[in-house]
C-alpha atoms as a PDB file:
ATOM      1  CA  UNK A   1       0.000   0.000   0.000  1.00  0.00           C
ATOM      2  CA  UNK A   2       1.150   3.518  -1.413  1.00  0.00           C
ATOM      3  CA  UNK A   3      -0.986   6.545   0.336  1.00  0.00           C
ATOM      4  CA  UNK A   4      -0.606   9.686  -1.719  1.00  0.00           C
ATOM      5  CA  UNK A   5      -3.123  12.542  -1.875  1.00  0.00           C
ATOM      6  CA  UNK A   6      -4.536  14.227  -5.317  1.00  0.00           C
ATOM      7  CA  UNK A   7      -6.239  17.778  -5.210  1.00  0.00           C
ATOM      8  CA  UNK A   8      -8.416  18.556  -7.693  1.00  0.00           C
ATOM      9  CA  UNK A   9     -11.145  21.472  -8.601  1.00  0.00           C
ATOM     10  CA  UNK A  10     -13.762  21.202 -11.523  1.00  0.00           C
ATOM     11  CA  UNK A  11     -16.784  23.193 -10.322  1.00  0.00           C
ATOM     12  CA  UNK A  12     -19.141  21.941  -7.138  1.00  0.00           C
ATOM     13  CA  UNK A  13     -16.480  19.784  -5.330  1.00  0.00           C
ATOM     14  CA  UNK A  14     -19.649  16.942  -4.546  1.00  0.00           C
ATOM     15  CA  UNK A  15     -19.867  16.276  -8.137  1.00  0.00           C
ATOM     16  CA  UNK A  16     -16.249  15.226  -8.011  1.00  0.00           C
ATOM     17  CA  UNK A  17     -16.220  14.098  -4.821  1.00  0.00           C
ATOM     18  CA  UNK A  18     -18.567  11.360  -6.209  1.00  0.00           C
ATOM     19  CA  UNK A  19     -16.931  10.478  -8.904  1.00  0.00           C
ATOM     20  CA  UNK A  20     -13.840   9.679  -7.276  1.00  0.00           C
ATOM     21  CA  UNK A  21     -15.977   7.784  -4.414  1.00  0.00           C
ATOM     22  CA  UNK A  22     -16.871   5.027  -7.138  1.00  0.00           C
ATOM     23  CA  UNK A  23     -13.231   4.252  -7.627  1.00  0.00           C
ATOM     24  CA  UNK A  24     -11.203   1.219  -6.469  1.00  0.00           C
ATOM     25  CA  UNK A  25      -8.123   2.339  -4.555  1.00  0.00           C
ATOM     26  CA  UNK A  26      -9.798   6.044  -2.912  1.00  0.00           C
ATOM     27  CA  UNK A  27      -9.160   5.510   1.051  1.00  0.00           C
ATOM     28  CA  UNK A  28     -10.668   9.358   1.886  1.00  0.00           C
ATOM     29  CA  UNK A  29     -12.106  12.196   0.150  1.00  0.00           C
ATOM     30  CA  UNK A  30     -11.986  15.705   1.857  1.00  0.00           C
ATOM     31  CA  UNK A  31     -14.375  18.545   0.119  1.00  0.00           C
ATOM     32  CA  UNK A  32     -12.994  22.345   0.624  1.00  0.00           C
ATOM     33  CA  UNK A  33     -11.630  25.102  -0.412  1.00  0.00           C
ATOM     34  CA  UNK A  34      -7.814  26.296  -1.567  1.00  0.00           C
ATOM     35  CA  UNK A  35      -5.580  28.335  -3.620  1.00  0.00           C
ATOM     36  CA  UNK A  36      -6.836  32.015  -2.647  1.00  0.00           C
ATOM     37  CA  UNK A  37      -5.198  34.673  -0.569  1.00  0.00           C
ATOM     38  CA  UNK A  38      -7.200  33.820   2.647  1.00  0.00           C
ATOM     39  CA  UNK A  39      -4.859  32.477   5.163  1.00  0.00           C
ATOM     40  CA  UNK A  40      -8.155  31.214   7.451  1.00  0.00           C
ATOM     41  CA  UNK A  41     -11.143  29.357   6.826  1.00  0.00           C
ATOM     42  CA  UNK A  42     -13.300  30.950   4.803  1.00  0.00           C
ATOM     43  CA  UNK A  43     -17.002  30.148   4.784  1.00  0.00           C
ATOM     44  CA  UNK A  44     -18.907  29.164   1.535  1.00  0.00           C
ATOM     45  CA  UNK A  45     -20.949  32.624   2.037  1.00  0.00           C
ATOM     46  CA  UNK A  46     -17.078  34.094   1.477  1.00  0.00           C
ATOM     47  CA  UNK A  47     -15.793  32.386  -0.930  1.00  0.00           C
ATOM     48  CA  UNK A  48     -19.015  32.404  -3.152  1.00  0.00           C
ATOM     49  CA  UNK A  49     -18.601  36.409  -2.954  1.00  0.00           C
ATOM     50  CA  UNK A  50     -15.258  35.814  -5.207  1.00  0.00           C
ATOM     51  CA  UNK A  51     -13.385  37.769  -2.582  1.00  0.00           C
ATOM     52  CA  UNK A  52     -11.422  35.176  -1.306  1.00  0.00           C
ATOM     53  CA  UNK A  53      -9.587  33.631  -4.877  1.00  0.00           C
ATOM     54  CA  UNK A  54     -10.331  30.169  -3.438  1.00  0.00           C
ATOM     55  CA  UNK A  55     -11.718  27.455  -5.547  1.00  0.00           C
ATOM     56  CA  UNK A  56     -14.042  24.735  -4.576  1.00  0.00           C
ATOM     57  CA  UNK A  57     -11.420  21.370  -4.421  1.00  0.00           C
ATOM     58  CA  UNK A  58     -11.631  17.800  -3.245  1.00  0.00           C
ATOM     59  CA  UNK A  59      -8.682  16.473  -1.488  1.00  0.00           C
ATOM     60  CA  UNK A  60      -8.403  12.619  -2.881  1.00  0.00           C
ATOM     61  CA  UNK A  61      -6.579  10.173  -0.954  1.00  0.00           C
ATOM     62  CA  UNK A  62      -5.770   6.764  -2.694  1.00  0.00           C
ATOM     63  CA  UNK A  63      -3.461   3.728  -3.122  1.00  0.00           C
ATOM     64  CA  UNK A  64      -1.531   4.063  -5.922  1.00  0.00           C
ATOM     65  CA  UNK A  65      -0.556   0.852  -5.810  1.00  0.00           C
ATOM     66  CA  UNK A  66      -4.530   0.486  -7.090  1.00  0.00           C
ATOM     67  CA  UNK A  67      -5.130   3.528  -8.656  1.00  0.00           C
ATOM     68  CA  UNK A  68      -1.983   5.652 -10.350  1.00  0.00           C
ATOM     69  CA  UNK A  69      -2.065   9.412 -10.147  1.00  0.00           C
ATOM     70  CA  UNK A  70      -2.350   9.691 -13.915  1.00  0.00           C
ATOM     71  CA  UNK A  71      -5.233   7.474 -13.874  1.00  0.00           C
ATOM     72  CA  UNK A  72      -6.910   9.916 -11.660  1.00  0.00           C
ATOM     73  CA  UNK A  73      -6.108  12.684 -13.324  1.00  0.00           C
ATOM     74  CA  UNK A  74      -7.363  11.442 -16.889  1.00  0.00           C
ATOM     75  CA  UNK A  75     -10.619  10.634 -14.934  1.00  0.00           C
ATOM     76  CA  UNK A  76     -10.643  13.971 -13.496  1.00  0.00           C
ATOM     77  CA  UNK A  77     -10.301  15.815 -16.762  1.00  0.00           C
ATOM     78  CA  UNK A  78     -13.260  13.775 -18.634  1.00  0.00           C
ATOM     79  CA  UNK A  79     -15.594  13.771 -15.984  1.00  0.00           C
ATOM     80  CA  UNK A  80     -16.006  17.844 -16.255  1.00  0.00           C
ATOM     81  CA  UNK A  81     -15.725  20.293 -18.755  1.00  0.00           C
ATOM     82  CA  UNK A  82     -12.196  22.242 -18.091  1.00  0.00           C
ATOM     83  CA  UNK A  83     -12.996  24.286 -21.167  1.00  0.00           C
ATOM     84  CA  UNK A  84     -15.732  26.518 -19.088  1.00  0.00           C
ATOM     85  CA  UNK A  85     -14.214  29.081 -17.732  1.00  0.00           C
ATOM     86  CA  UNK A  86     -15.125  30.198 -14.161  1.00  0.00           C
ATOM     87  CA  UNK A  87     -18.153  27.347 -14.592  1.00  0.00           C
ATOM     88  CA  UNK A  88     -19.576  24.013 -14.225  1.00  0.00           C
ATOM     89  CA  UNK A  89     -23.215  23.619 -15.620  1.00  0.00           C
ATOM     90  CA  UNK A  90     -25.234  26.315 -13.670  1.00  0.00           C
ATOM     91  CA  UNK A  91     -22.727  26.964 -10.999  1.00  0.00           C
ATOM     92  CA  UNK A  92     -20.681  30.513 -11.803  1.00  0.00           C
ATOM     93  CA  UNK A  93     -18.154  32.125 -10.152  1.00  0.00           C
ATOM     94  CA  UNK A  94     -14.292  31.800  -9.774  1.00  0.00           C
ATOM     95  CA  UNK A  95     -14.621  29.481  -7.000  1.00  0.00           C
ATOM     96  CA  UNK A  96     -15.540  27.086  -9.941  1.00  0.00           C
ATOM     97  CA  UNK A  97     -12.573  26.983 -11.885  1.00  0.00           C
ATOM     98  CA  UNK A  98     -10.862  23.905 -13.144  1.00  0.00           C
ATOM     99  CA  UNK A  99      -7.620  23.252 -11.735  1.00  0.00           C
ATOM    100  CA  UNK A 100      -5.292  21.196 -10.323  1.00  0.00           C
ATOM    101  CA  UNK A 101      -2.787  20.874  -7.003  1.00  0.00           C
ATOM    102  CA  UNK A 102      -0.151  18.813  -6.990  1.00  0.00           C
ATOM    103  CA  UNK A 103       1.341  17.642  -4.001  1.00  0.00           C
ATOM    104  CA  UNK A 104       5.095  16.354  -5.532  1.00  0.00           C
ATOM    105  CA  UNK A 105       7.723  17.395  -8.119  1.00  0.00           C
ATOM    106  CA  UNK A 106       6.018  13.816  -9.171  1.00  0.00           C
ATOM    107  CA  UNK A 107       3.074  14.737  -9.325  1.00  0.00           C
ATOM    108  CA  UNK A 108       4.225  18.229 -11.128  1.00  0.00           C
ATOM    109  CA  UNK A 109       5.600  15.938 -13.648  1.00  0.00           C
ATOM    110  CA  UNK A 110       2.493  13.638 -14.350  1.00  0.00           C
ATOM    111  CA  UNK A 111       0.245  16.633 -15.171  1.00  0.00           C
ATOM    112  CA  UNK A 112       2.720  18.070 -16.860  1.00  0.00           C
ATOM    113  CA  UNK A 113       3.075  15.177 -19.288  1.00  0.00           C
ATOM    114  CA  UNK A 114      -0.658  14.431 -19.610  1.00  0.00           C
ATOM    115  CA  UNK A 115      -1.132  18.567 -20.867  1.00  0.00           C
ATOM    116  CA  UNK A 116       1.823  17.979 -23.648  1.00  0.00           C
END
């Protein structure tokens, strides 16, 4: 067993969040918010207002000895549209955005080769 974590954002983080619950190898999902300039907790109310540059993310943790980092992200990027910017379906705002955290230069390197 391998634990590693995966963050990801593609609009309202339960739509991901249950995606990723169907898959063989997820231990934990987390649902929240990252990647603004508010060192606290924001609330949704706050982050909704587009003051806080956070983005809606789920934080994915998984066996890769089951389920590789790659595979996860190829899953992540066809199970939402990252073309919408700011959007998912009827949800608006730039807590919506598509995007990705890494957690390792490994990591770095994996998304970086799957966006060549």
């Amino acid at each position: 067993m391998k634990i590693e974590n995966a963050t990801f954002g593609g609009g309202c983080f339960w739509c991901i969040e249950a995606v990723n619950q169907l898959l063989k190898g997820v231990e934990k999902i987390e649902s929240g918010y990252t990647g603004g300039t508010d060192p606290g907790t924001p609330t949704y109310r706050e982050v909704c207002s587009g003051k806080t540059g956070h983005a809606e993310v789920v934080k994915v943790t998984f066996d890769s000895h089951l389920l590789s980092y790659h595979d996860l992200i190829t899953i992540f990027m066809t199970s939402h549209d990252p073309t919408q910017l700011d959007r998912q379906g009827a949800d608006r705002g730039s807590q919506y955005r598509s995007v990705i955290y890494y957690h390792s230069a490994e990591q770095k390197e994996i998304v970086t080769q799957v966006f060549k």
